[in-house]
Protein backbone atom coordinates (compact mmCIF):
# COMPACT_ATOMS: atom_id res chain seq x y z
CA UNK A 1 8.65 10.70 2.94
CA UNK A 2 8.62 10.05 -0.90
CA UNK A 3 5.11 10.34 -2.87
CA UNK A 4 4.67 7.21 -3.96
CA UNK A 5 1.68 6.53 -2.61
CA UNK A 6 0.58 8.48 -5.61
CA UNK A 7 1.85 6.02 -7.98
CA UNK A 8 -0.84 4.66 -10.03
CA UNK A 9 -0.81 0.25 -9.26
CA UNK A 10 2.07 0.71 -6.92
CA UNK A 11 3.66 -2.54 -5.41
CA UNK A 12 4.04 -3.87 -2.14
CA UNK A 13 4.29 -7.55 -0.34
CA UNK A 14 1.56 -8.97 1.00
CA UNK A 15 3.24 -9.52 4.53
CA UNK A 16 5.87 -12.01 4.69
CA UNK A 17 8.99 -12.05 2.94
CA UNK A 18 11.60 -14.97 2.52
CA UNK A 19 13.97 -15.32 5.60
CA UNK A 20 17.40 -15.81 5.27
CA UNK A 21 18.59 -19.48 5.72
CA UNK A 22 21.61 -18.64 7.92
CA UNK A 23 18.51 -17.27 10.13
CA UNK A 24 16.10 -20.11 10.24
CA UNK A 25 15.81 -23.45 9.70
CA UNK A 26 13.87 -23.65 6.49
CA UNK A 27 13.68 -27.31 6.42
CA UNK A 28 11.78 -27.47 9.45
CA UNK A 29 10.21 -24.27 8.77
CA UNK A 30 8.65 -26.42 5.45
CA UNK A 31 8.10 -29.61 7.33
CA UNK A 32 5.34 -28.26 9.50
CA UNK A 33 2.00 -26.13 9.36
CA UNK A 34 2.83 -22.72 10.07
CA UNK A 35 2.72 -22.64 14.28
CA UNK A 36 0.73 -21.01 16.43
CA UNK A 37 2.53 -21.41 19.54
CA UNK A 38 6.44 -20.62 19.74
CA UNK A 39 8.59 -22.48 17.68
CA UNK A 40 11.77 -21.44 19.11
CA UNK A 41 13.27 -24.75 17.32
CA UNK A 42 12.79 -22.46 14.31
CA UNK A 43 16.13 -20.11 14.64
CA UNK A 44 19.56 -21.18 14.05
CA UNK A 45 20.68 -17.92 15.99
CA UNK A 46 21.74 -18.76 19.39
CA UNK A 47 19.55 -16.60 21.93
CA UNK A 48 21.52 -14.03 23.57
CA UNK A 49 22.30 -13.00 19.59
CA UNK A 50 18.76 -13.81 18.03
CA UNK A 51 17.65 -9.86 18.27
CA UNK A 52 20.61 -8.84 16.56
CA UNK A 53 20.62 -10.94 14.03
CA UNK A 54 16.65 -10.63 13.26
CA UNK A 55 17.60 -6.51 12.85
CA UNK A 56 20.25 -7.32 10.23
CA UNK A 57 18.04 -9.85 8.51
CA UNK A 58 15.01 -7.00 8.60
CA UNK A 59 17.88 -4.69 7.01
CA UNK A 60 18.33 -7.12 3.94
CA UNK A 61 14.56 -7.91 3.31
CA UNK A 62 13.91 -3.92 3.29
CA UNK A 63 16.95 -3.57 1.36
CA UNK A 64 15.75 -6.05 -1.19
CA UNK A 65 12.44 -4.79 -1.57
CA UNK A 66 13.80 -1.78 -2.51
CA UNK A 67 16.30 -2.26 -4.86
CA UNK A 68 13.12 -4.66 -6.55
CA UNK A 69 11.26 -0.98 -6.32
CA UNK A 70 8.30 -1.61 -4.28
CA UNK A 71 6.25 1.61 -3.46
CA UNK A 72 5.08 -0.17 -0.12
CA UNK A 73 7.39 -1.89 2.33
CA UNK A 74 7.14 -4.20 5.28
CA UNK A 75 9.24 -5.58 7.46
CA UNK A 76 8.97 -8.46 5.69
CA UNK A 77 7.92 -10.25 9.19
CA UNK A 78 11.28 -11.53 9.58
CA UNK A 79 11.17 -11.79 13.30
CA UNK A 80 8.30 -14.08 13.27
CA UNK A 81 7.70 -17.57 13.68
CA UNK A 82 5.03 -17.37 11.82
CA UNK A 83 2.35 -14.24 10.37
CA UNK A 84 0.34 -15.15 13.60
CA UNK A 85 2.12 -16.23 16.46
CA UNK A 86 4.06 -13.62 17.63
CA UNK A 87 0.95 -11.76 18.75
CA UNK A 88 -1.28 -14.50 19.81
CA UNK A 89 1.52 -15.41 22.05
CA UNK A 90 1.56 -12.23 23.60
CA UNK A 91 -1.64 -11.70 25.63
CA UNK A 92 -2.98 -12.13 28.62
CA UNK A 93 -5.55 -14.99 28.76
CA UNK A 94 -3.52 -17.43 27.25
CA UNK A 95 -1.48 -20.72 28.61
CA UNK A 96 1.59 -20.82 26.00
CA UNK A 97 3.53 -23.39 28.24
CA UNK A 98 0.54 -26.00 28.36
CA UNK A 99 -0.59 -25.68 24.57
CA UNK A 100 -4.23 -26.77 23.23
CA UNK A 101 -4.94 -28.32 20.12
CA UNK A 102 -7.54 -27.25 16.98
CA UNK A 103 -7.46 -28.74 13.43
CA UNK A 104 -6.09 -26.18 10.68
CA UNK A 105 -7.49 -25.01 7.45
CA UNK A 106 -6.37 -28.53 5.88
CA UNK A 107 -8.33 -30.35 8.44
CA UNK A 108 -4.80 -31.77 10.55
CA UNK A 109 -4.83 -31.20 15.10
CA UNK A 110 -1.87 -28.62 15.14
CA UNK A 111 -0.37 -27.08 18.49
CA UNK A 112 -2.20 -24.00 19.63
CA UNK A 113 -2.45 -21.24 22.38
CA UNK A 114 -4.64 -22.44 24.87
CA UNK A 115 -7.21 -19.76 26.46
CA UNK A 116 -7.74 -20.11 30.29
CA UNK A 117 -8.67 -15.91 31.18
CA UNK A 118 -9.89 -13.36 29.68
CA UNK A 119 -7.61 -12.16 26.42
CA UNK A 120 -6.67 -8.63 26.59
CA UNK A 121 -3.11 -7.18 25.71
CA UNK A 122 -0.45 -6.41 28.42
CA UNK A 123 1.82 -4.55 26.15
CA UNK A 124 2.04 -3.53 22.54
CA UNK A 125 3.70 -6.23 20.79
CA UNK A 126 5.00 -4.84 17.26
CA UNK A 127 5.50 -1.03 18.01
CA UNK A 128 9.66 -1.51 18.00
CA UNK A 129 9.39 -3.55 14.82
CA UNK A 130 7.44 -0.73 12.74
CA UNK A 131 9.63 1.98 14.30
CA UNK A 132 12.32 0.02 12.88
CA UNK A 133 10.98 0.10 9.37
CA UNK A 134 10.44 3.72 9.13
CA UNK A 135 13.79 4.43 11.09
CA UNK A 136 15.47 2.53 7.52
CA UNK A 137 13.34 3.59 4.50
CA UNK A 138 11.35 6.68 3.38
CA UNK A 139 8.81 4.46 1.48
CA UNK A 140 5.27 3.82 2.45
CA UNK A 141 5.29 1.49 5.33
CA UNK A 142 2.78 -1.10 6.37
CA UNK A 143 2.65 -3.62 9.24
CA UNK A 144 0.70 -6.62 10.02
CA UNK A 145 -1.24 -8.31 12.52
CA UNK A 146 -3.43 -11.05 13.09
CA UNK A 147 -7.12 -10.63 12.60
CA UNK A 148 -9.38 -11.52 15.82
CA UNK A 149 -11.25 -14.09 13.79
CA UNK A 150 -8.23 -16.08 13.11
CA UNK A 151 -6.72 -16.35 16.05
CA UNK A 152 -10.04 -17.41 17.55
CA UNK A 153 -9.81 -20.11 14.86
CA UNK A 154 -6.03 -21.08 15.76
CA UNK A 155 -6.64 -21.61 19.73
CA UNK A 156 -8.53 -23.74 21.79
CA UNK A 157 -11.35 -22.22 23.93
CA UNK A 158 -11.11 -23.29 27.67
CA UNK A 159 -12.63 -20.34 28.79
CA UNK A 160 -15.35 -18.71 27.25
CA UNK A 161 -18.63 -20.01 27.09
CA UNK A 162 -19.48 -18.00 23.38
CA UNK A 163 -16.89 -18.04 20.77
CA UNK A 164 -17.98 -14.94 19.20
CA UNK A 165 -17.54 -12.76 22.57
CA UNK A 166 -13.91 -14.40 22.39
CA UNK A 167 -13.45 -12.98 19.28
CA UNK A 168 -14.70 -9.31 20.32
CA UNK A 169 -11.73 -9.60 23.46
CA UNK A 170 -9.28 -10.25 20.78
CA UNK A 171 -10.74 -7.88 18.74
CA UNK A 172 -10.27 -5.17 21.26
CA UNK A 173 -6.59 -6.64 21.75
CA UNK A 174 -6.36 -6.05 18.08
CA UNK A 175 -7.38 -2.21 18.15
CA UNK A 176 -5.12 -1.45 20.97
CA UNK A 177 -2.98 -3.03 18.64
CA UNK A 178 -3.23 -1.04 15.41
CA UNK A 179 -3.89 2.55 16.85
CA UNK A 180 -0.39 2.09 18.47
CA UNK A 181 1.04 1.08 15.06
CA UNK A 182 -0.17 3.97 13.58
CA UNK A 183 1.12 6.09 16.15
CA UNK A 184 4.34 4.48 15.69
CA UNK A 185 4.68 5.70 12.05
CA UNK A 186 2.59 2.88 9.53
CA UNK A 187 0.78 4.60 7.03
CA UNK A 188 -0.83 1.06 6.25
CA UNK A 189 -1.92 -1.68 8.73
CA UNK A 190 -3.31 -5.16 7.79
CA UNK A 191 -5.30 -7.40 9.40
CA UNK A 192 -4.36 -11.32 8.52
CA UNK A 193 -7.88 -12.99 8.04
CA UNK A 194 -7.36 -16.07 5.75
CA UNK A 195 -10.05 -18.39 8.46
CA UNK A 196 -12.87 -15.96 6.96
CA UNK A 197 -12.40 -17.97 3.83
CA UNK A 198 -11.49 -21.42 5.37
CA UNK A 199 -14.59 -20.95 7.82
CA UNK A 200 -16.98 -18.74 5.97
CA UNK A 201 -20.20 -19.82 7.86
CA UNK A 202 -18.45 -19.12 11.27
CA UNK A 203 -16.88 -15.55 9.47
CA UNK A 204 -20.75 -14.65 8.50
CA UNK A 205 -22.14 -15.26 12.08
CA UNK A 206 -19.92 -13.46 14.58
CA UNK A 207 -16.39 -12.65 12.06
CA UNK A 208 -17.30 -9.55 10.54
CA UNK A 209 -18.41 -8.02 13.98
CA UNK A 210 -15.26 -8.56 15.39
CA UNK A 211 -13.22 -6.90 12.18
CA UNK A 212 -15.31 -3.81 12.64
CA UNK A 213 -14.37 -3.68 16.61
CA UNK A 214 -10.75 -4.33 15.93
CA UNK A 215 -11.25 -1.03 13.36
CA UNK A 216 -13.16 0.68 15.93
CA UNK A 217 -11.83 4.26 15.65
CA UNK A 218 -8.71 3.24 14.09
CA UNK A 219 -7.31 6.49 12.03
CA UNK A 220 -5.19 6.19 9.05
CA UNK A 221 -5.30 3.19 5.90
CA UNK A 222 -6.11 -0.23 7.02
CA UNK A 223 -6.21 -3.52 4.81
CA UNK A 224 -7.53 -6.99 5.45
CA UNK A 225 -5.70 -10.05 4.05
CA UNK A 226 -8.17 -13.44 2.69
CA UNK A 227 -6.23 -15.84 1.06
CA UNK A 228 -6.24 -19.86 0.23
CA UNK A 229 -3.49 -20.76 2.64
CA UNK A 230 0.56 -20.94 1.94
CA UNK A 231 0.56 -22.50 -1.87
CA UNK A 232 3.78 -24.58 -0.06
CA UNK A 233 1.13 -26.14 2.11
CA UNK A 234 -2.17 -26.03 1.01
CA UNK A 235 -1.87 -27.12 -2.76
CA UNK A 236 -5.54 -26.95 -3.52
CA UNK A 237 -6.99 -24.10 -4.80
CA UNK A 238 -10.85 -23.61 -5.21
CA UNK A 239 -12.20 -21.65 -7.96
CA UNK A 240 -13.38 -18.60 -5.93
CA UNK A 241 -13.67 -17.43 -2.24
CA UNK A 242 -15.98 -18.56 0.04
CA UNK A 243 -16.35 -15.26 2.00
CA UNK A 244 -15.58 -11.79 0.48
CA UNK A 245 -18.85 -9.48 -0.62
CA UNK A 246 -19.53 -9.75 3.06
CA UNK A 247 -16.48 -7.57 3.70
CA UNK A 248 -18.05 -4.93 1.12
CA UNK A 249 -19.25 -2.91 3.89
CA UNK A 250 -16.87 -3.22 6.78
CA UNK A 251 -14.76 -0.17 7.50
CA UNK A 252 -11.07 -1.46 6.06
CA UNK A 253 -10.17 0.38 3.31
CA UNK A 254 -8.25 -2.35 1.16
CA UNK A 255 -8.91 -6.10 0.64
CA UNK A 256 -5.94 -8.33 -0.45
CA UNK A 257 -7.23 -10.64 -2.84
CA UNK A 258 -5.13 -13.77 -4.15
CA UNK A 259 -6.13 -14.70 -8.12
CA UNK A 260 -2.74 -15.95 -9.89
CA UNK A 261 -2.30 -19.58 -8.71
CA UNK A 262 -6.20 -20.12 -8.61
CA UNK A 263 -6.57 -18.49 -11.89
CA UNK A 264 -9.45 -16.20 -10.25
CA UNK A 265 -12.47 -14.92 -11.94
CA UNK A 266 -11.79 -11.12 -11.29
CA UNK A 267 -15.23 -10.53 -11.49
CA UNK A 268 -15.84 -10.73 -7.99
CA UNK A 269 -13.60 -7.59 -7.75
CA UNK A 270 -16.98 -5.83 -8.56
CA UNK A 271 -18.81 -7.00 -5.48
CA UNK A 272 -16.35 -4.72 -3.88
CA UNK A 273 -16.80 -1.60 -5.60
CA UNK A 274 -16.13 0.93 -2.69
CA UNK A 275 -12.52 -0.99 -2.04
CA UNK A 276 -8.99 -0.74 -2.80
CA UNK A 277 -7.92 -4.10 -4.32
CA UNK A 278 -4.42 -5.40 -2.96
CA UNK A 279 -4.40 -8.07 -6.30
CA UNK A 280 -1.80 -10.82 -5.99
CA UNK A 281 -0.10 -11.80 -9.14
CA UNK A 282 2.47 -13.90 -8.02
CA UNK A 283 1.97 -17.82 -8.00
CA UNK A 284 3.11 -19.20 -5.02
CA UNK A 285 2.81 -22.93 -6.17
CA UNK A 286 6.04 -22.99 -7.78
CA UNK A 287 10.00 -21.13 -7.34
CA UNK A 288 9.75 -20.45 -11.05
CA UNK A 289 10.16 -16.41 -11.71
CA UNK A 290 6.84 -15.08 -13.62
CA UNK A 291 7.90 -13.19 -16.82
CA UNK A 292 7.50 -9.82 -16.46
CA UNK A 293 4.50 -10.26 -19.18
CA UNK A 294 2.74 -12.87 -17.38
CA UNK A 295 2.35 -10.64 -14.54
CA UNK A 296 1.21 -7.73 -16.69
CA UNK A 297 -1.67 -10.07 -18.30
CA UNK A 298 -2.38 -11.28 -14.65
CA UNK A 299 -3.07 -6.98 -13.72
CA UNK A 300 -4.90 -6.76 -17.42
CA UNK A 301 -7.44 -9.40 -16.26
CA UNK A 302 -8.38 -7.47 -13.11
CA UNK A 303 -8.87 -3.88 -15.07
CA UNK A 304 -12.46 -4.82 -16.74
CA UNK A 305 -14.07 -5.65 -12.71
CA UNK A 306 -11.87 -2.94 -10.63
CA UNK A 307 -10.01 0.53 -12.03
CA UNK A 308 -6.65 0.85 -11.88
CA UNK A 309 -6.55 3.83 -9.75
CA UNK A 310 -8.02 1.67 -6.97
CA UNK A 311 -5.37 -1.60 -7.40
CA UNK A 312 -2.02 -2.21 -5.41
CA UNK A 313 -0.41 -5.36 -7.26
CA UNK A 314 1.05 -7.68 -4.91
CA UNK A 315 1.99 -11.74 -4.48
CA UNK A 316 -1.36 -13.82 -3.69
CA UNK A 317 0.09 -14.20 -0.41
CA UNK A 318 3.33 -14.11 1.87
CA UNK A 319 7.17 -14.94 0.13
CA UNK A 320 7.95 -16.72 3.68
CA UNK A 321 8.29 -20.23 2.27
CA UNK A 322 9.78 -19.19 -1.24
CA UNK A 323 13.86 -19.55 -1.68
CA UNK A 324 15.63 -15.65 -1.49
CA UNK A 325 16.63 -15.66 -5.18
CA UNK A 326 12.89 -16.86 -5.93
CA UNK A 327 11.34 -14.44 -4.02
CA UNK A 328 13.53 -11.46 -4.92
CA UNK A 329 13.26 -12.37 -8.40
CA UNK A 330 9.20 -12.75 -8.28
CA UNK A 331 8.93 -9.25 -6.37
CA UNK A 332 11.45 -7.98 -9.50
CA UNK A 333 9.12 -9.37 -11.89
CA UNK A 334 6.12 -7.96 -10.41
CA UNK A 335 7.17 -4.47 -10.32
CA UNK A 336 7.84 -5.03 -14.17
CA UNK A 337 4.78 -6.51 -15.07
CA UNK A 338 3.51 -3.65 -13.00
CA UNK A 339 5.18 -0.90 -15.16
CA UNK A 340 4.49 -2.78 -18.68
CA UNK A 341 0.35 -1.56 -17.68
CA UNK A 342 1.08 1.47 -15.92
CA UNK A 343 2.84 3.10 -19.19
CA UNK A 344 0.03 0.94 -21.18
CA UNK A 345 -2.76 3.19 -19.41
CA UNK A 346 -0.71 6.31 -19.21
């Protein structure tokens, strides 16, 4: 394995990267919230070839990421549905042929698993995927999953009589979760939390306990992911987050942060002082390629509130809905921008 973890701001995705359209249907993909039960409608891939072509699909999106020279790779979650579903799916507890119903971030019902048992995990779900990754790069590798808070926010509760102990059982799914990751050869993990900010009073009362039982004993570098929702979907930004000094104490180790579309006040970055800061840079709003300058003044704005030794520059949030040449040509930019400050402080 290469040392560039070492690299000072080194570069990664946030989770998601753009999936090829030969792959799935990107029309439909756009002309729906992201689901939370299967959306098998999604893949243009006949069945009995779909795992096939999802592994040469993975190939490109690692491929591309590094020949755009990110430090930090994923998978680029290009067997998924969505950054959520593919897990949720997966337990035990949970009635995926009779779906439920709960309103998303933007306040619409969408289709979602419905919870009849207790949730626990039969199997693991992503171990083949990560031993995929570091099978076909020597970079850094991280995976992601979905936080227990969200996914207690994306299904509806026939089951459990307290929400919050429904978040601890898919907490402990979680944990199960991420140690076999790690085991499996990620030297990051993330946890996908964006209903901390979307439901911050809910996050304050029972969310934060569950993110510390889904880290429970986990060894090796975790993150946690807060964002504003898909910029293809959720066009409104507010002017700060809702729900992130709370996480100042939690055991994660990075907090991905999104402050280019919403124009962020990076001060907040020092109510975190103990954190890594995975900054996004990239504005998801629009297919337009940043100059590699804009993204450099995007980093510069973050250096006064957070050092640079403790910053991983990233997009505000996944590349799943942007276009392949706009996505490949934002992560190019990026790592630019990137290098314009890293020879400025060095």
């Amino acid at each position: 394995m290469n040392t560039t973890g070492h690299t000072l701001l080194p570069t990664s995705l946030v989770g998601s990267y753009a999936q090829p359209d030969w792959l799935i249907d990107r029309e439909k993909l756009a002309g729906r919230f992201p689901p939370r039960t299967r959306a098998l409608e999604l893949w243009r891939v006949a069945p009995e070839h779909l795992a096939q072509a999802q592994d040469d699909a993975t190939l490109i999106a690692i491929r591309e990421q590094e020949e755009a020279g990110l430090d930090i790779l994923t998978d680029g979650e290009i067997r998924r549905e969505s950054y959520s579903n593919r897990f949720a799916t997966a337990l035990d507890g949970v009635d995926i042929d009779n779906p439920g119903t709960a309103l998303d971030r933007s306040g619409h019902p969408n289709p979602v698993p419905r919870i009849v048992g207790k949730i626990s995990r039969k199997h693991p779900v992503e171990i083949e995927d990560v031993k995929f990754l570091r099978a076909h790069t020597d970079r850094r590798i991280k995976m992601t999953v979905p936080g227990p808070f969200t996914m207690t926010q994306q299904a509806q509760n026939d089951f459990y009589d307290d929400e919050a102990e429904l978040a601890l059982d898919y907490a402990a799914a979680v944990n199960a979760e991420v140690k076999d990751l790690f085991a499996a050869g990620a030297d990051i993990v993330q946890l996908d939390e964006p209903y901390m900010q979307a439901r911050p009073e809910k996050a304050r009362e029972y969310g934060v306990q569950a993110l510390n039982r889904a880290l429970e004993g986990v060894q090796g570098e975790t993150a946690v992911h807060i964002c504003f929702g898909y910029a293809a979907i959720i066009h409104e930004r507010p002017e700060g987050y809702s729900f992130l000094p709370e996480l100042a104490n939690c055991p994660v180790h990075n907090i991905s942060i999104e402050t280019a579309q919403s124009e962020l006040d990076c001060v907040v970055l020092e109510t975190l002082p103990e954190k890594k800061i995975i900054l996004g840079v990239l504005d998801l709003s629009t297919h337009e390629v940043e100059s590699a300058d804009v993204v450099a003044a995007r980093i510069r704005r973050a250096l006064p509130h957070c050092p640079a030794d403790r910053i991983i520059v990233a997009p505000d949030c996944g590349l799943k809905y942007m276009p392949r040449a706009s996505a490949l040509g934002k992560i190019k930019a990026m790592v630019a921008g990137a290098a314009i400050v890293r020879n400025e402080l060095t």
